[in-house]
C-alpha atoms as a PDB file:
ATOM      1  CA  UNK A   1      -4.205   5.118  -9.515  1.00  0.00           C
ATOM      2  CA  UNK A   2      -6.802   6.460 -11.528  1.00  0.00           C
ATOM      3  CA  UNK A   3     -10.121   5.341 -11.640  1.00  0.00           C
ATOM      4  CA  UNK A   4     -10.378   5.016 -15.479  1.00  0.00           C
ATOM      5  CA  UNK A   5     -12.239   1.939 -16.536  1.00  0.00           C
ATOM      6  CA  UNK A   6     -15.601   1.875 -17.096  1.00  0.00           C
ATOM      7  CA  UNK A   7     -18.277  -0.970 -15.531  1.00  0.00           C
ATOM      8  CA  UNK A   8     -18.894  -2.477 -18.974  1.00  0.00           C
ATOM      9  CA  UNK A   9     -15.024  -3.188 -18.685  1.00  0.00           C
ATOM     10  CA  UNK A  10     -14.401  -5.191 -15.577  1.00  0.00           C
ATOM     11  CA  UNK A  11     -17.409  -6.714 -13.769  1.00  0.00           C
ATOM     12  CA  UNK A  12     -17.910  -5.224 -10.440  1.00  0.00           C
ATOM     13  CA  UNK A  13     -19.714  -6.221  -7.011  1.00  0.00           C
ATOM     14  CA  UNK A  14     -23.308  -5.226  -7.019  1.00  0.00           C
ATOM     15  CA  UNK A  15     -24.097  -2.282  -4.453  1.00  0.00           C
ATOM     16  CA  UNK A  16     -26.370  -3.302  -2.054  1.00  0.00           C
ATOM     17  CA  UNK A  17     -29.055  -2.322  -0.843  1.00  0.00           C
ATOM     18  CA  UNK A  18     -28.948   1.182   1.680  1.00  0.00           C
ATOM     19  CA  UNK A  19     -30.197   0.310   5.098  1.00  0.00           C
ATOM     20  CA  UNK A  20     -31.707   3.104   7.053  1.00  0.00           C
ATOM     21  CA  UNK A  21     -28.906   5.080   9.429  1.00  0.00           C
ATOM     22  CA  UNK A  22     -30.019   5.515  12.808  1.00  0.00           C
ATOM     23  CA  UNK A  23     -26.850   8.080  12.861  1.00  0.00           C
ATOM     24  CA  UNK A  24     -29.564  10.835  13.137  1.00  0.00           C
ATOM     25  CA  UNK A  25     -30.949   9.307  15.964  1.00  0.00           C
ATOM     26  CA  UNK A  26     -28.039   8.441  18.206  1.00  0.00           C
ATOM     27  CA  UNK A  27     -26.999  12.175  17.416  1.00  0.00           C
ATOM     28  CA  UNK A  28     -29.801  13.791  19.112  1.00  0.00           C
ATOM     29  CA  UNK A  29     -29.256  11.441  22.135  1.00  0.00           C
ATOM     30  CA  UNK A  30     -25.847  12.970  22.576  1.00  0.00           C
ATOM     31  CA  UNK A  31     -27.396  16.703  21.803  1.00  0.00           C
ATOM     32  CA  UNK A  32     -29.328  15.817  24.734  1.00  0.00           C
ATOM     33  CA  UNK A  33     -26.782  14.864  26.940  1.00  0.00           C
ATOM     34  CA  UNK A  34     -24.751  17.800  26.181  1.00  0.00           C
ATOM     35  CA  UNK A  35     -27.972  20.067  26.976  1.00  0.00           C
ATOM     36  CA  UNK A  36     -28.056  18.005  30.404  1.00  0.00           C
ATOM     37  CA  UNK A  37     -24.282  18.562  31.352  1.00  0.00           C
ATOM     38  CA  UNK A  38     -24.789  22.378  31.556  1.00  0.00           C
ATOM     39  CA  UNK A  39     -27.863  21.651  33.588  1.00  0.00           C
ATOM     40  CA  UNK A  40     -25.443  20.126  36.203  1.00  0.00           C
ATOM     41  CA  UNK A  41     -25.202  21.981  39.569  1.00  0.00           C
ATOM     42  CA  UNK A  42     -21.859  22.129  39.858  1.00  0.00           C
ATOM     43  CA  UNK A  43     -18.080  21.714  38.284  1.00  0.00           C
ATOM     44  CA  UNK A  44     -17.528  18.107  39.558  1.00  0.00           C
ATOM     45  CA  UNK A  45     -20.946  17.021  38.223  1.00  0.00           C
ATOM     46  CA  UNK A  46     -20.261  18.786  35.063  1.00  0.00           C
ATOM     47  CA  UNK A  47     -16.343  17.057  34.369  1.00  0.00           C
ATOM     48  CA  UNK A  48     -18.117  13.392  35.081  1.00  0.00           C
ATOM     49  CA  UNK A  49     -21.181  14.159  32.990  1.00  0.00           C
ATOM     50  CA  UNK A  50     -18.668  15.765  30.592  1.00  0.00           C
ATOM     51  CA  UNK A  51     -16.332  12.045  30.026  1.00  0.00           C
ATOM     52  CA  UNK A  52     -19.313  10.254  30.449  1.00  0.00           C
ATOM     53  CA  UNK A  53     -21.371  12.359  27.128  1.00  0.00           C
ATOM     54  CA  UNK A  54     -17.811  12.028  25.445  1.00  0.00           C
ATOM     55  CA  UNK A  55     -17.154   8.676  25.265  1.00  0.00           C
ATOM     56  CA  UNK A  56     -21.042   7.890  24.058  1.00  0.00           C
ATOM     57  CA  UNK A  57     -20.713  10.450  21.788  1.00  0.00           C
ATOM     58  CA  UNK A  58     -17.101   8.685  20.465  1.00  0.00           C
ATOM     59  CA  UNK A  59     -18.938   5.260  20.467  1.00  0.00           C
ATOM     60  CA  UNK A  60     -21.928   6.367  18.508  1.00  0.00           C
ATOM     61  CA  UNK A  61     -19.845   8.270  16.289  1.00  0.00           C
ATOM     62  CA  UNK A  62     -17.897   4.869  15.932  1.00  0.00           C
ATOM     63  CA  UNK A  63     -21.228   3.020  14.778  1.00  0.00           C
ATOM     64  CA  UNK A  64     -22.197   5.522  12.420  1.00  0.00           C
ATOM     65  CA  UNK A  65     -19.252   5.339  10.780  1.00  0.00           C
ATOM     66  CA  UNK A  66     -19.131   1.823  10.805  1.00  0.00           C
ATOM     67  CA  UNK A  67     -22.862   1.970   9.038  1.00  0.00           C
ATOM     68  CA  UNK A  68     -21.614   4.649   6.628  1.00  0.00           C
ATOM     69  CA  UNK A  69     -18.474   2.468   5.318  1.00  0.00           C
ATOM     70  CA  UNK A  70     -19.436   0.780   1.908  1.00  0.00           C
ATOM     71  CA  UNK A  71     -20.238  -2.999   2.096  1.00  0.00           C
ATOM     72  CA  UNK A  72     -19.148  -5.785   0.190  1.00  0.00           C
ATOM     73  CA  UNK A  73     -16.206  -4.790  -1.367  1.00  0.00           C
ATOM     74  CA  UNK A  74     -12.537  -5.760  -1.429  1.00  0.00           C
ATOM     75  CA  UNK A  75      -9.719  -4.038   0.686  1.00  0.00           C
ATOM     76  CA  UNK A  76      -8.980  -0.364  -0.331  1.00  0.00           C
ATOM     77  CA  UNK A  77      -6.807   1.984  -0.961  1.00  0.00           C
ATOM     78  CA  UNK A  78      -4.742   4.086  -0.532  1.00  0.00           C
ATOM     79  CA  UNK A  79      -3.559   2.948   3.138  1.00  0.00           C
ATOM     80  CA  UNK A  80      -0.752   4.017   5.780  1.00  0.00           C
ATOM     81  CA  UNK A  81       1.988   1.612   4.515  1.00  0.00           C
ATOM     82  CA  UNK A  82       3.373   0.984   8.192  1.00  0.00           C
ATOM     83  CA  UNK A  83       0.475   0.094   9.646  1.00  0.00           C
ATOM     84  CA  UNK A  84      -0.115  -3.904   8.719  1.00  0.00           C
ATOM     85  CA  UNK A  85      -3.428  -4.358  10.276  1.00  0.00           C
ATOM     86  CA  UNK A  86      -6.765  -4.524   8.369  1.00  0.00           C
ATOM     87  CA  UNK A  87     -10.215  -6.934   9.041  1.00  0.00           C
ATOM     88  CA  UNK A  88     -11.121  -7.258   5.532  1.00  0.00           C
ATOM     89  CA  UNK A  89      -9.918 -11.108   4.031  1.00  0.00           C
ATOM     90  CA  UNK A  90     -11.667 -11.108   0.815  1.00  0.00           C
ATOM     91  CA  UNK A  91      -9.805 -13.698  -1.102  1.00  0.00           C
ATOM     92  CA  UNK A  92      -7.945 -12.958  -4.363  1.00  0.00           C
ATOM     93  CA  UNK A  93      -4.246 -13.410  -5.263  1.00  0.00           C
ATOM     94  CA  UNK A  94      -1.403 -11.342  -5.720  1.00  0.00           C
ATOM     95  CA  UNK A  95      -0.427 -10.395  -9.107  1.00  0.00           C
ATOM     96  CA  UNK A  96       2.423 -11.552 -10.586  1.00  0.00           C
ATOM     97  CA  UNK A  97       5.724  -9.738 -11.141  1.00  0.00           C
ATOM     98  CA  UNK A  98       5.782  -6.098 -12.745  1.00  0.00           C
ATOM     99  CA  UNK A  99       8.399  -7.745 -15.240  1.00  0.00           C
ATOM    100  CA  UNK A 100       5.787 -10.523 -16.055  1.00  0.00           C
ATOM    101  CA  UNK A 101       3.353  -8.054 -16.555  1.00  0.00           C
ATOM    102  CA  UNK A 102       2.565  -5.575 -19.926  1.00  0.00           C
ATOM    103  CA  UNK A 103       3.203  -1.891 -18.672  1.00  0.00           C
ATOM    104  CA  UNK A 104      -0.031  -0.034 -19.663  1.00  0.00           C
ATOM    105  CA  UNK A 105      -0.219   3.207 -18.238  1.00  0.00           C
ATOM    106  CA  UNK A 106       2.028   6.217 -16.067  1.00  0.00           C
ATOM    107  CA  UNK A 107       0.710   8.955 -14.093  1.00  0.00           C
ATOM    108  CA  UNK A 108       1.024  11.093 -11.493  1.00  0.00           C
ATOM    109  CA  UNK A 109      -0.976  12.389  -8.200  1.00  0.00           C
ATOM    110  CA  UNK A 110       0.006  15.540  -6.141  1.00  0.00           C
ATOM    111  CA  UNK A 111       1.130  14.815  -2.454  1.00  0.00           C
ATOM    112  CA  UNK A 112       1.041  10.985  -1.666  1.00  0.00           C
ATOM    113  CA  UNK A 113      -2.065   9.475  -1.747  1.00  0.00           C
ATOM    114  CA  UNK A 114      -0.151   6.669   0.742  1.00  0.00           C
ATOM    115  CA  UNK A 115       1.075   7.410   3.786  1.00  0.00           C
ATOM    116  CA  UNK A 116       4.347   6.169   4.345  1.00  0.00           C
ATOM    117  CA  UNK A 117       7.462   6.277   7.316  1.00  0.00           C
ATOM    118  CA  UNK A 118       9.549   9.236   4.716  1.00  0.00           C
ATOM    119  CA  UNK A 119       6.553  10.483   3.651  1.00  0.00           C
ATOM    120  CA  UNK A 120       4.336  11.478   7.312  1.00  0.00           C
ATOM    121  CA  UNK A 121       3.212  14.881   6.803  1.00  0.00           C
ATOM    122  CA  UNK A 122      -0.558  15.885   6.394  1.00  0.00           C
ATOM    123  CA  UNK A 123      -0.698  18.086   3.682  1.00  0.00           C
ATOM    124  CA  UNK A 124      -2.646  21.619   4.181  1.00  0.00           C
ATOM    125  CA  UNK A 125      -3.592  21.560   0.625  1.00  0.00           C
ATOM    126  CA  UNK A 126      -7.624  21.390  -0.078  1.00  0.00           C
ATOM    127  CA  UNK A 127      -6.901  18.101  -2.165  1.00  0.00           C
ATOM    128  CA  UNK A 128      -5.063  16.598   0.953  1.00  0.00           C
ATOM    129  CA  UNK A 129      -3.156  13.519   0.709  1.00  0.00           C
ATOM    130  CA  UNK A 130       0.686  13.604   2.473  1.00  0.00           C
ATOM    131  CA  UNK A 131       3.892  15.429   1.929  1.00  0.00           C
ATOM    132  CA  UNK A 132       7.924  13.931   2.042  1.00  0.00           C
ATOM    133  CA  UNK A 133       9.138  14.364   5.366  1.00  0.00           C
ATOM    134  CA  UNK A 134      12.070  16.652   4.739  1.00  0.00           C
ATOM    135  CA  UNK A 135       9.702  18.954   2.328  1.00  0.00           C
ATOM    136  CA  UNK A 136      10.806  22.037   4.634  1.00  0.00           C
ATOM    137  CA  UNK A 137      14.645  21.651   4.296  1.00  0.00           C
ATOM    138  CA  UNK A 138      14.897  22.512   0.792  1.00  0.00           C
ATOM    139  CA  UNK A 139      17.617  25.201  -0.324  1.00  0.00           C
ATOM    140  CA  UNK A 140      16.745  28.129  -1.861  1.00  0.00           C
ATOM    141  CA  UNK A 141      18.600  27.028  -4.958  1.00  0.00           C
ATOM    142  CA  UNK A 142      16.271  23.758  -4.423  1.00  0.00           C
ATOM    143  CA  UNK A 143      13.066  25.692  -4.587  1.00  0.00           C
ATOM    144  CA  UNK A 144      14.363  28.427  -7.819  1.00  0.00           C
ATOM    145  CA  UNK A 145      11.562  27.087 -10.573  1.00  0.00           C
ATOM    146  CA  UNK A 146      13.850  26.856 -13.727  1.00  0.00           C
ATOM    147  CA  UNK A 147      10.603  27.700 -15.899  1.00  0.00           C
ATOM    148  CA  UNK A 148       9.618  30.954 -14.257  1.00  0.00           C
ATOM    149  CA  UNK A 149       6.053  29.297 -14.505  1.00  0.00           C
ATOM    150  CA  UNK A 150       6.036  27.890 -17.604  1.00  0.00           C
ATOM    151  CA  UNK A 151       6.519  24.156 -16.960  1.00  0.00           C
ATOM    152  CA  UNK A 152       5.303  22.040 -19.601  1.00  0.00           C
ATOM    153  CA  UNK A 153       3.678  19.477 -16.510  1.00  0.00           C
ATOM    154  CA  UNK A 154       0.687  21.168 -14.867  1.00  0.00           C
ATOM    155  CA  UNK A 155      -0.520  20.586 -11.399  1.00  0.00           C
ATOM    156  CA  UNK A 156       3.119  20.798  -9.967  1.00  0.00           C
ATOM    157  CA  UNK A 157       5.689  23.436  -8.369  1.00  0.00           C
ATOM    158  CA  UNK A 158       9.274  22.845  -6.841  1.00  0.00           C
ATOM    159  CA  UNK A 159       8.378  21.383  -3.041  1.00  0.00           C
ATOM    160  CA  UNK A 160       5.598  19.348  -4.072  1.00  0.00           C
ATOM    161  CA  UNK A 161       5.880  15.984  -3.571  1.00  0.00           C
ATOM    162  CA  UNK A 162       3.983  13.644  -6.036  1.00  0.00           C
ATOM    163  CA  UNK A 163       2.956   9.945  -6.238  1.00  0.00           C
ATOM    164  CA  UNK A 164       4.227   8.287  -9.467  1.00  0.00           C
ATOM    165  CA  UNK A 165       1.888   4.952 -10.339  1.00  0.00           C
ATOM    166  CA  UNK A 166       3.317   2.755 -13.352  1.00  0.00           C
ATOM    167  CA  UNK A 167       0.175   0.307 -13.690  1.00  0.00           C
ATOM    168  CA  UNK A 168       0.652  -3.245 -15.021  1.00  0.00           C
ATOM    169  CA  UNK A 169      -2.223  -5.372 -16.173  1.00  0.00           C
ATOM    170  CA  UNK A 170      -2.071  -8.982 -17.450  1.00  0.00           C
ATOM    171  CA  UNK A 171      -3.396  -7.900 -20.883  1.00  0.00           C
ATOM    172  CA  UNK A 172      -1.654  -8.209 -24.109  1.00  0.00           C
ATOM    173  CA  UNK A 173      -2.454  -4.432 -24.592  1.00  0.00           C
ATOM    174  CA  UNK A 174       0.027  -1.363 -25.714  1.00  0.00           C
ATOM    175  CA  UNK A 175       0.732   1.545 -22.834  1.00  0.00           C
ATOM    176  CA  UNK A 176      -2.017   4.428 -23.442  1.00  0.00           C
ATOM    177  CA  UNK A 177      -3.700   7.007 -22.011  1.00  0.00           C
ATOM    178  CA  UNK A 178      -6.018   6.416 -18.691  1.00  0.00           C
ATOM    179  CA  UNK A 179      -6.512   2.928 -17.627  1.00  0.00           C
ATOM    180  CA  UNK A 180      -8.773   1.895 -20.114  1.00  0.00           C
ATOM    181  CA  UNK A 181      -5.539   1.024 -21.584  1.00  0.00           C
ATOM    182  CA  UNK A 182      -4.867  -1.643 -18.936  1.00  0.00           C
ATOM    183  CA  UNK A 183      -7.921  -3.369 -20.699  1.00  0.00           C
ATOM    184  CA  UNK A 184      -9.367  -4.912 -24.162  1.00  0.00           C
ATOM    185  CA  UNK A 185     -12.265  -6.415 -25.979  1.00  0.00           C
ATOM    186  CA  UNK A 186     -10.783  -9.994 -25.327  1.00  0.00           C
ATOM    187  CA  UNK A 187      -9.308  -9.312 -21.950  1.00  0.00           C
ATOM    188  CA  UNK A 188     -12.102  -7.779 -19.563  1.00  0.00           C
ATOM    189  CA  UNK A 189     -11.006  -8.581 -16.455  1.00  0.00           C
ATOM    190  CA  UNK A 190      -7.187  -8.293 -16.039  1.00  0.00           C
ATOM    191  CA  UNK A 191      -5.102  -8.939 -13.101  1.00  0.00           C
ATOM    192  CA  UNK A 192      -3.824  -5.229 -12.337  1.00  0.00           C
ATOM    193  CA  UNK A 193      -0.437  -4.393 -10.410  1.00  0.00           C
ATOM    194  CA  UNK A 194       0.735  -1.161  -9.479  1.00  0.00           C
ATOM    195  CA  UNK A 195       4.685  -0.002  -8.406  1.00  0.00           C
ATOM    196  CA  UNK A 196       4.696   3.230  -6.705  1.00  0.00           C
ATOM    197  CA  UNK A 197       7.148   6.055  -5.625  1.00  0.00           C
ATOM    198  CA  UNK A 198       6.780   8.895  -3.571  1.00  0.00           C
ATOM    199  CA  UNK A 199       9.358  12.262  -5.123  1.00  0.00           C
ATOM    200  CA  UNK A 200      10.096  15.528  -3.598  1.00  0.00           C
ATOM    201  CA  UNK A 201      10.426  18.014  -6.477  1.00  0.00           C
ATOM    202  CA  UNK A 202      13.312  19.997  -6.766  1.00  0.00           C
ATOM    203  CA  UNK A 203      15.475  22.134  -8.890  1.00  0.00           C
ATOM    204  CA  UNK A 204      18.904  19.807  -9.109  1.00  0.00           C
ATOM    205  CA  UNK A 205      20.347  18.367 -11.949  1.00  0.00           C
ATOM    206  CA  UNK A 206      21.968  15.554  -9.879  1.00  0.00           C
ATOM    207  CA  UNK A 207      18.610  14.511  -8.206  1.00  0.00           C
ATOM    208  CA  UNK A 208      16.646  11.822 -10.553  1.00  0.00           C
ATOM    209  CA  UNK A 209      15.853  12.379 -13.733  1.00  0.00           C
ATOM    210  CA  UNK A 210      12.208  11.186 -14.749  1.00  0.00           C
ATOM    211  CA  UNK A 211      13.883   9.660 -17.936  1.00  0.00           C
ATOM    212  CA  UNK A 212      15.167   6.903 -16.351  1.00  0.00           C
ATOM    213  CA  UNK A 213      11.739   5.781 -15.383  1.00  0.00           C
ATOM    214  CA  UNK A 214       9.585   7.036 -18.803  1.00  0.00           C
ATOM    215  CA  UNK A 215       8.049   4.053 -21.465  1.00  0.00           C
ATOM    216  CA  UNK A 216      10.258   4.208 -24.688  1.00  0.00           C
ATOM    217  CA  UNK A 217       9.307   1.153 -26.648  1.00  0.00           C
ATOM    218  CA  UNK A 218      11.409  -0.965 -24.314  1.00  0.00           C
ATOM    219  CA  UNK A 219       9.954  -4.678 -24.254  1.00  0.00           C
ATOM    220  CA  UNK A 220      10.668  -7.804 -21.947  1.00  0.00           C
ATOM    221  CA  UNK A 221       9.946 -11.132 -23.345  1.00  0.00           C
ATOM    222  CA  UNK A 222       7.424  -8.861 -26.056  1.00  0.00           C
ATOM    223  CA  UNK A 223       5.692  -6.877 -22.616  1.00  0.00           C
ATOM    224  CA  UNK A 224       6.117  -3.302 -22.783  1.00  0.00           C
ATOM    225  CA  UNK A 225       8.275  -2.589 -19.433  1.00  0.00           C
ATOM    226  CA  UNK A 226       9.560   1.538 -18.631  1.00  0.00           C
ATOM    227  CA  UNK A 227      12.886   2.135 -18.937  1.00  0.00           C
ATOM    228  CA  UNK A 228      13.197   1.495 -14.584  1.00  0.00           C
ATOM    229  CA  UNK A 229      11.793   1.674 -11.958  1.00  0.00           C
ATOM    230  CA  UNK A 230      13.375   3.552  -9.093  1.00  0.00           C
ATOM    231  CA  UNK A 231      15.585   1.936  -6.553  1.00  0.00           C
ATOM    232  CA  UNK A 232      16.344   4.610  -3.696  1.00  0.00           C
ATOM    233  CA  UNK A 233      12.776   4.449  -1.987  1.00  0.00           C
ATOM    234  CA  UNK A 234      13.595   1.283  -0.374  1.00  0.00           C
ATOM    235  CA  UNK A 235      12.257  -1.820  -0.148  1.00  0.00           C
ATOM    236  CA  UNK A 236       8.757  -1.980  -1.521  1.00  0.00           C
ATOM    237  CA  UNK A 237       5.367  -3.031   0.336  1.00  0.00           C
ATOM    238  CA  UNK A 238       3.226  -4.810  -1.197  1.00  0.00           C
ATOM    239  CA  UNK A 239      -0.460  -5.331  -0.748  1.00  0.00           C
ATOM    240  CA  UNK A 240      -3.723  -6.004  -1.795  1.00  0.00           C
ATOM    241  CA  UNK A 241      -6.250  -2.931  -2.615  1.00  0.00           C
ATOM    242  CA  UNK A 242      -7.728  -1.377  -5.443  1.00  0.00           C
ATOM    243  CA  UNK A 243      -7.462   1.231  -7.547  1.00  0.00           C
ATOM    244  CA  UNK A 244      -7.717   5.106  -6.259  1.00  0.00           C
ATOM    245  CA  UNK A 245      -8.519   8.572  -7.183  1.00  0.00           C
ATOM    246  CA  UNK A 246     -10.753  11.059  -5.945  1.00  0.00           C
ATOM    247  CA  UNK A 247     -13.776   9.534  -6.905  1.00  0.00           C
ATOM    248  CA  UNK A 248     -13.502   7.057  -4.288  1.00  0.00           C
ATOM    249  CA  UNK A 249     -13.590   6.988  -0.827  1.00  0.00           C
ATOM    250  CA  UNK A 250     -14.711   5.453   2.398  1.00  0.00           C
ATOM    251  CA  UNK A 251     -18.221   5.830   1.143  1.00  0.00           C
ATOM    252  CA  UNK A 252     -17.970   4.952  -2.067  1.00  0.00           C
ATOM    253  CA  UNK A 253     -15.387   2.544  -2.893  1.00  0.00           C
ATOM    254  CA  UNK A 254     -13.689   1.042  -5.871  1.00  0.00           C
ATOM    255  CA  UNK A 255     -14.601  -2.318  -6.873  1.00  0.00           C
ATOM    256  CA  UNK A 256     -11.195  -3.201  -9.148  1.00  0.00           C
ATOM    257  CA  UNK A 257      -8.418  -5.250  -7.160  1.00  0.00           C
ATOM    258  CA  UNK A 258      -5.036  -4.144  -7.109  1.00  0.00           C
ATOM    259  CA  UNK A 259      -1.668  -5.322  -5.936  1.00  0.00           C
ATOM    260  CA  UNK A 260       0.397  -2.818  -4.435  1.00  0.00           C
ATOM    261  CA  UNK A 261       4.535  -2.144  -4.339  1.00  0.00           C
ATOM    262  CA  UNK A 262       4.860   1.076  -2.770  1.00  0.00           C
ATOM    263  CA  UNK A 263       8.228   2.145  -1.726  1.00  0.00           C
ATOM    264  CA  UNK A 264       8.502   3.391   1.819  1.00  0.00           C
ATOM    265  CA  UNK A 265      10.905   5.971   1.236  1.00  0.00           C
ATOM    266  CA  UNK A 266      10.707   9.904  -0.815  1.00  0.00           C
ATOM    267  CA  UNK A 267      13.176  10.182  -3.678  1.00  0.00           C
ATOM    268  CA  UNK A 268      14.042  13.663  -5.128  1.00  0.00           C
ATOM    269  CA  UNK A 269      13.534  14.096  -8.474  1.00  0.00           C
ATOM    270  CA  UNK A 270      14.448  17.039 -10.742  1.00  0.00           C
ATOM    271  CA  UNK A 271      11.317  19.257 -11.519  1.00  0.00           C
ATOM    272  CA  UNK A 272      12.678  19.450 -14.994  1.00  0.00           C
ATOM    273  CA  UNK A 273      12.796  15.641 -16.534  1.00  0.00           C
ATOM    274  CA  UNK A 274       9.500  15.953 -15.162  1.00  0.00           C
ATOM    275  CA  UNK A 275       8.056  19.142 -17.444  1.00  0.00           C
ATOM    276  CA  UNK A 276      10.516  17.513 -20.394  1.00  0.00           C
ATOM    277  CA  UNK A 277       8.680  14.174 -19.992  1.00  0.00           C
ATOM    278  CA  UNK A 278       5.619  16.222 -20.577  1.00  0.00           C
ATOM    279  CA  UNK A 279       6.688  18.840 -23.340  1.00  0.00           C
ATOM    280  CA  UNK A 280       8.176  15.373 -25.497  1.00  0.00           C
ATOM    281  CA  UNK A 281       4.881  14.118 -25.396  1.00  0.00           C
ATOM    282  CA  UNK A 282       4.043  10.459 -24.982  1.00  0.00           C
ATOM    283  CA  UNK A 283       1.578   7.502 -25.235  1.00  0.00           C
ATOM    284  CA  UNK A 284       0.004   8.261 -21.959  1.00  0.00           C
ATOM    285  CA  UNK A 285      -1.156  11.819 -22.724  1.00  0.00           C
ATOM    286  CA  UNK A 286      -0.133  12.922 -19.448  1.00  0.00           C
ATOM    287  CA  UNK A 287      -0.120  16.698 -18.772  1.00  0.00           C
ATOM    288  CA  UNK A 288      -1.618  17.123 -15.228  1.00  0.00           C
ATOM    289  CA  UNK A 289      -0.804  15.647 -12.286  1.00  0.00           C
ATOM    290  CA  UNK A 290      -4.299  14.557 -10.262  1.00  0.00           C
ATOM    291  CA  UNK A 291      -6.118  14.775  -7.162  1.00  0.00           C
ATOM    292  CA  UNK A 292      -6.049  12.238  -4.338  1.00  0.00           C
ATOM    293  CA  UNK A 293      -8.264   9.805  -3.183  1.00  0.00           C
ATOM    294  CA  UNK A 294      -8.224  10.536   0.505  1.00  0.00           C
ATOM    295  CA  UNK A 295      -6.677   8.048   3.260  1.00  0.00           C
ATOM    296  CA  UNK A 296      -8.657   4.888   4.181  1.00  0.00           C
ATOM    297  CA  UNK A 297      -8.366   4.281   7.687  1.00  0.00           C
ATOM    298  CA  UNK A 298     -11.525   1.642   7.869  1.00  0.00           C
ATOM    299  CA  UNK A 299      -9.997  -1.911   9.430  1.00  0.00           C
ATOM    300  CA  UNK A 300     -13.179  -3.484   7.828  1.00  0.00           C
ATOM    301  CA  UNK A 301     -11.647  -1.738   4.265  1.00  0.00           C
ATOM    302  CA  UNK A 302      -8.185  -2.266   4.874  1.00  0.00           C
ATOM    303  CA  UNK A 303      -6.269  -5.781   4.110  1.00  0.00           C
ATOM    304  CA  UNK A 304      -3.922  -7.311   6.488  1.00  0.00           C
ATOM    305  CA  UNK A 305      -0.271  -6.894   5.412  1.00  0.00           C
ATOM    306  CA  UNK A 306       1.645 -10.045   5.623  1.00  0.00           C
END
């Protein structure tokens, strides 16, 4: 989810204030017991000292870490869907329904910025994230780009798999471009919901067609709603985080809460709906797939998953 609004927009947690890291420090104890170790007079001494300069080396690394994690803010994401644990309890509630909800934005990221039981596999990529489990059985006929390079989508090729957020807010707004459409003038600080699916792209006709799933004018009780939303990823889990993008990470962390629905599963989808989608044009101004925010694996960052 893209990290599109601006401070003026929502009010945000104040930073605060940096405390001095003593990571520096704790560092050149280990240096020094890793000069010692080679100092030892023999093997034996060496394989003890050796376990023993690991696991202070693992616990100080542990602490800086901890220091280094940003302080005050509300769970994170994006997060390993099967893993429920996480420290951090700040209090807010769940968003309602996607179909109570005014549909305000759709966009993609390339490779899963979750990580997910069909969807396991570290990408190699430089902008990381995760890749659909069964990304190396495609067919050749699978992986034969029908637009010799020419696709009307950017950011994509047949294999990838992407991350497809449709973003809800609780704003009487119209679907736009960014998430500054998620917002207005007399609604500041929404509540924001996010559905998300995990695709392998592929060259098929009979995989899904991006259509289905695209904003046409179609309204629910006067809230703009997209066409669908997919079924075949399985039951959805749903969370509480924030939003995402490569802005943001451990570090430096978003400050606007999120419910999640992410589906567990990868779905294939045909390469081409996708680049049609694209070439038709639409409210979102979506030509590009993006970057990733990378995993967050901090308990203290992480909300438990009821």
């Amino acid at each position: 989810m893209l990290a599109g609004l601006s401070k003026g927009q929502i009010p945000v947690r104040v930073q605060p204030q940096t405390q001095d890291n003593p990571a520096r420090h704790q560092n050149r104890e280990v240096a020094i017991m890793l000069l010692s170790i080679r100092r030892q007079p023999n093997k034996q001494s060496r394989i003890n000292s050796g376990w023993l300069a690991t696991g202070l080396a693992l616990a100080l690394g542990s602490a800086a870490t901890a220091q280094d994690l940003c302080q005050g803010y509300g769970p994170q994401s994006p997060r390993d869907i099967a893993n429920t644990a996480g420290l951090n309890t700040t209090a807010y509630s769940f968003a309602p329904a996607a179909d109570a909800l005014s549909l305000c934005n759709i966009h993609t990221h390339t490779n899963a910025e979750h990580k997910g039981p069909g969807y396991a596999i570290v990408s190699t990529e430089e902008q990381g994230g995760y890749k659909c489990n069964n990304s190396a059985t495609l067919t050749a006929e699978e992986l034969e780009d029908p637009t010799h390079g020419h696709g009307a989508y950017h950011g994509v090729k047949l294999g990838d798999s992407i991350e497809v957020h449709w973003v809800y807010t609780s704003c009487a707004v119209e679907p736009g471009k960014g998430l500054g459409a998620c917002v207005s003038d007399a609604c500041a600080n929404p509540e924001l919901r996010v559905e998300a699916q995990v695709f392998l792209l592929v060259n098929d006709e009979q995989a899904l067609d991006f259509a289905d799933f695209t904003y046409a004018g179609h309204r629910v009780d006067g809230r703009p709603q997209p066409k669908g939303l997919p079924q075949s990823g399985g039951a959805p889990v749903v969370y509480a985080g924030s939003t995402t993008g490569p802005s943001f990470d451990q570090q430096n962390c978003s400050p606007y809460q999120v419910t999640w629905s992410v589906r567990p599963q990868c779905a294939k989808l045909d390469i081409a709906s996708l680049h049609r989608w694209a070439a038709m044009g639409s409210v979102f101004e979506e030509e590009h797939s993006h970057d990733v925010r990378q995993l967050v694996t901090a308990p203290a960052l992480l909300a438990p998953i009821n």
